[in-house]
C-alpha atoms as a PDB file:
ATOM      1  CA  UNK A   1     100.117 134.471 122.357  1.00  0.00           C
ATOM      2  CA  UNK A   2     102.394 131.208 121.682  1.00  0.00           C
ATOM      3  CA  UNK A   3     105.348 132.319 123.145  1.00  0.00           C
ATOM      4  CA  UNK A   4     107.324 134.008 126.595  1.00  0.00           C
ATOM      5  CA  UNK A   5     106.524 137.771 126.178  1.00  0.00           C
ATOM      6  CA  UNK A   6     109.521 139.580 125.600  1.00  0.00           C
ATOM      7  CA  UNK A   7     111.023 142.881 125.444  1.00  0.00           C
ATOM      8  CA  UNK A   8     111.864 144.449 121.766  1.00  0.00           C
ATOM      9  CA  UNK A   9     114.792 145.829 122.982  1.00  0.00           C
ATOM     10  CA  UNK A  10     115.487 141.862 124.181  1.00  0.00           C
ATOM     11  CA  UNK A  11     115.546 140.515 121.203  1.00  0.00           C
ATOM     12  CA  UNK A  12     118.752 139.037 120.415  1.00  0.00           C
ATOM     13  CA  UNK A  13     118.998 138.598 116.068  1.00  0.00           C
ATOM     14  CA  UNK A  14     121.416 135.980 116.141  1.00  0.00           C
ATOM     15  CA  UNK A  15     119.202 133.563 118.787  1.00  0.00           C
ATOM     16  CA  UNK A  16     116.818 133.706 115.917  1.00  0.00           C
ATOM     17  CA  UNK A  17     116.280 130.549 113.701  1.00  0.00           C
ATOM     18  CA  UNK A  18     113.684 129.142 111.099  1.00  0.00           C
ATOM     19  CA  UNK A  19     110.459 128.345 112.133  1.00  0.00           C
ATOM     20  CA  UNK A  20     109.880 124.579 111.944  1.00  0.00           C
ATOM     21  CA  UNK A  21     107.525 125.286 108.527  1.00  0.00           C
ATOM     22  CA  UNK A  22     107.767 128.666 106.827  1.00  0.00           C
ATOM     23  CA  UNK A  23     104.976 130.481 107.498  1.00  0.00           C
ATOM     24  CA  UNK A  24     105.577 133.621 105.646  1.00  0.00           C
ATOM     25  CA  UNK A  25     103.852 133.480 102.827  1.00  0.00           C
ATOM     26  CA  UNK A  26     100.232 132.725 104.834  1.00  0.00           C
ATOM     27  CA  UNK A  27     100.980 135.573 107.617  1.00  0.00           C
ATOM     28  CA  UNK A  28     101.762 138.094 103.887  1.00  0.00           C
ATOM     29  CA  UNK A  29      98.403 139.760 104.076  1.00  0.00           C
ATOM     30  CA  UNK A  30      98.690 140.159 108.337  1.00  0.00           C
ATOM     31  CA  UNK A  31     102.111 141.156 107.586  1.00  0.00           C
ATOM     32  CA  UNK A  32     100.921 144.013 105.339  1.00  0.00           C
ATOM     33  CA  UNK A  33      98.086 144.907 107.936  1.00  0.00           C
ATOM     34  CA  UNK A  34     100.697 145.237 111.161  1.00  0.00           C
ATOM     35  CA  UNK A  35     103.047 147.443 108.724  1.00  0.00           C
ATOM     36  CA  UNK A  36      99.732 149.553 107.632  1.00  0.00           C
ATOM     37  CA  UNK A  37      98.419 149.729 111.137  1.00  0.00           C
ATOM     38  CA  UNK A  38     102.091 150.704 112.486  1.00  0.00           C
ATOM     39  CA  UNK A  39     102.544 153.323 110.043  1.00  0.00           C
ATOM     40  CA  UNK A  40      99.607 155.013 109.655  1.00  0.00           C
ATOM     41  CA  UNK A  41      98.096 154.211 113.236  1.00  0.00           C
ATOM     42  CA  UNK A  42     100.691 153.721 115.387  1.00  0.00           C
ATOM     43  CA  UNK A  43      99.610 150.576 116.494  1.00  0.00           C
ATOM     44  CA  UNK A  44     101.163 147.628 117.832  1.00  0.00           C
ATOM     45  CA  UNK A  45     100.906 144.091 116.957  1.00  0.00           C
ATOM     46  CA  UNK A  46     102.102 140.543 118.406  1.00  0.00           C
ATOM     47  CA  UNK A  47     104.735 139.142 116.753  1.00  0.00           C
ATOM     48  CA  UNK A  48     105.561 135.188 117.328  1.00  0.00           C
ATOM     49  CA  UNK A  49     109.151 133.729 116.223  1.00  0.00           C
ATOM     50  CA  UNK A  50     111.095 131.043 116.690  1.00  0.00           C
ATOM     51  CA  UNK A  51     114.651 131.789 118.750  1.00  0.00           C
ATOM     52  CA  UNK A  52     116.980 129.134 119.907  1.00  0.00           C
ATOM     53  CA  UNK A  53     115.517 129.168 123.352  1.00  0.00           C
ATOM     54  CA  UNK A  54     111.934 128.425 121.947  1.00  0.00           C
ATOM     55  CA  UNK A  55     109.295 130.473 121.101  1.00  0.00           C
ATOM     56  CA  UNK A  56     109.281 134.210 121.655  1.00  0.00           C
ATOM     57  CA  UNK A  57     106.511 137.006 121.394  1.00  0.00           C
ATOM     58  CA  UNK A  58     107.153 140.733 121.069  1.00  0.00           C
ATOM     59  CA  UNK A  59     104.494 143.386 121.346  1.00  0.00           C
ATOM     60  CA  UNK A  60     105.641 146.087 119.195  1.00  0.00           C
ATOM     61  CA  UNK A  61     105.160 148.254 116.095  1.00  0.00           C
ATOM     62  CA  UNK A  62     105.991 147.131 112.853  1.00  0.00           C
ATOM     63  CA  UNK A  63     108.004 149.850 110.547  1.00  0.00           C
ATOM     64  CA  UNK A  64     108.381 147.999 107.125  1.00  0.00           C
ATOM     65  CA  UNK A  65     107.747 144.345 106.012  1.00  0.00           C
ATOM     66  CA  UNK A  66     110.956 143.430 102.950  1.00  0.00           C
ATOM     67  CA  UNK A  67     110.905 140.253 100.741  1.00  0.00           C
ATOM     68  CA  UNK A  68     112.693 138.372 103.392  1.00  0.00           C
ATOM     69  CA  UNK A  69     112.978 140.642 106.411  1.00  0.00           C
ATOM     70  CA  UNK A  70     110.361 142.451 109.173  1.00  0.00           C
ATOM     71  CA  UNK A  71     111.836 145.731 109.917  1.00  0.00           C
ATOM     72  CA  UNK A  72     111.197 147.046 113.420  1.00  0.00           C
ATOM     73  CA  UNK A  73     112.122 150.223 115.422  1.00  0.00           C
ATOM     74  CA  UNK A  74     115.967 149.977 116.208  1.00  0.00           C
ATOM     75  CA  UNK A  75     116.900 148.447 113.079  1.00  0.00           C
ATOM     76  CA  UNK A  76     115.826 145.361 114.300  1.00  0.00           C
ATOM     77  CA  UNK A  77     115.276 142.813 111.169  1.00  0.00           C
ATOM     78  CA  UNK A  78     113.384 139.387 111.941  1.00  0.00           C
ATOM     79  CA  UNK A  79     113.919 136.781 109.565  1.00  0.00           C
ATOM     80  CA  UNK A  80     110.297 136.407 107.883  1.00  0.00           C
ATOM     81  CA  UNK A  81     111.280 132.828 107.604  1.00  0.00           C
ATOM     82  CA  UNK A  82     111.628 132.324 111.495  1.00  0.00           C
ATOM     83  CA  UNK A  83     107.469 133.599 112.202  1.00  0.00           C
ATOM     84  CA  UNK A  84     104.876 131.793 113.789  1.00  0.00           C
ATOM     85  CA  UNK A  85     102.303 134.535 113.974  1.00  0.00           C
ATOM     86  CA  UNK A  86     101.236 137.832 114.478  1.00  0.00           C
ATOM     87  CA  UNK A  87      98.225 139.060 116.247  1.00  0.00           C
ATOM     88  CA  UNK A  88      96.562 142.478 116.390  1.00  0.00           C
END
């Protein structure tokens, strides 16, 4: 884990900003595997991203994964731009 553990329900959208290099397209297939173990499994996964206030890691489940967005429960959208890593 890189960053303070946080609620999901503490996550504040507009804190969040772009991750100093774009990560996205290397975390795609981990991406894929926290939607896939979410959905089918129920399963959580660590998700790192980069917020005004630093670094900030969420243990949740991951409902969808868009072109530019990961979807969790809540309606809670984090910019795919603004990840640092995820962890199962």
């Amino acid at each position: 884990m890189i960053g303070e553990l946080i609620a999901k329900e503490s996550i504040v959208v507009s804190e969040i900003i772009p991750a100093d290099q774009n990560h996205s397209e290397e975390l795609r297939g981990k991406l894929n595997s926290a939607q896939r173990l979410g959905n089918e499994f129920k399963s959580k996964a660590d998700i790192t991203f980069n917020t005004r206030r630093g670094a900030k890691t969420v243990n949740t489940t991951v409902w969808s994964v868009t072109e530019r967005y990961l979807q969790l429960k809540n309606g809670i959208h984090i910019p795919l731009n603004s990840l640092i890593d995820i962890d199962f």
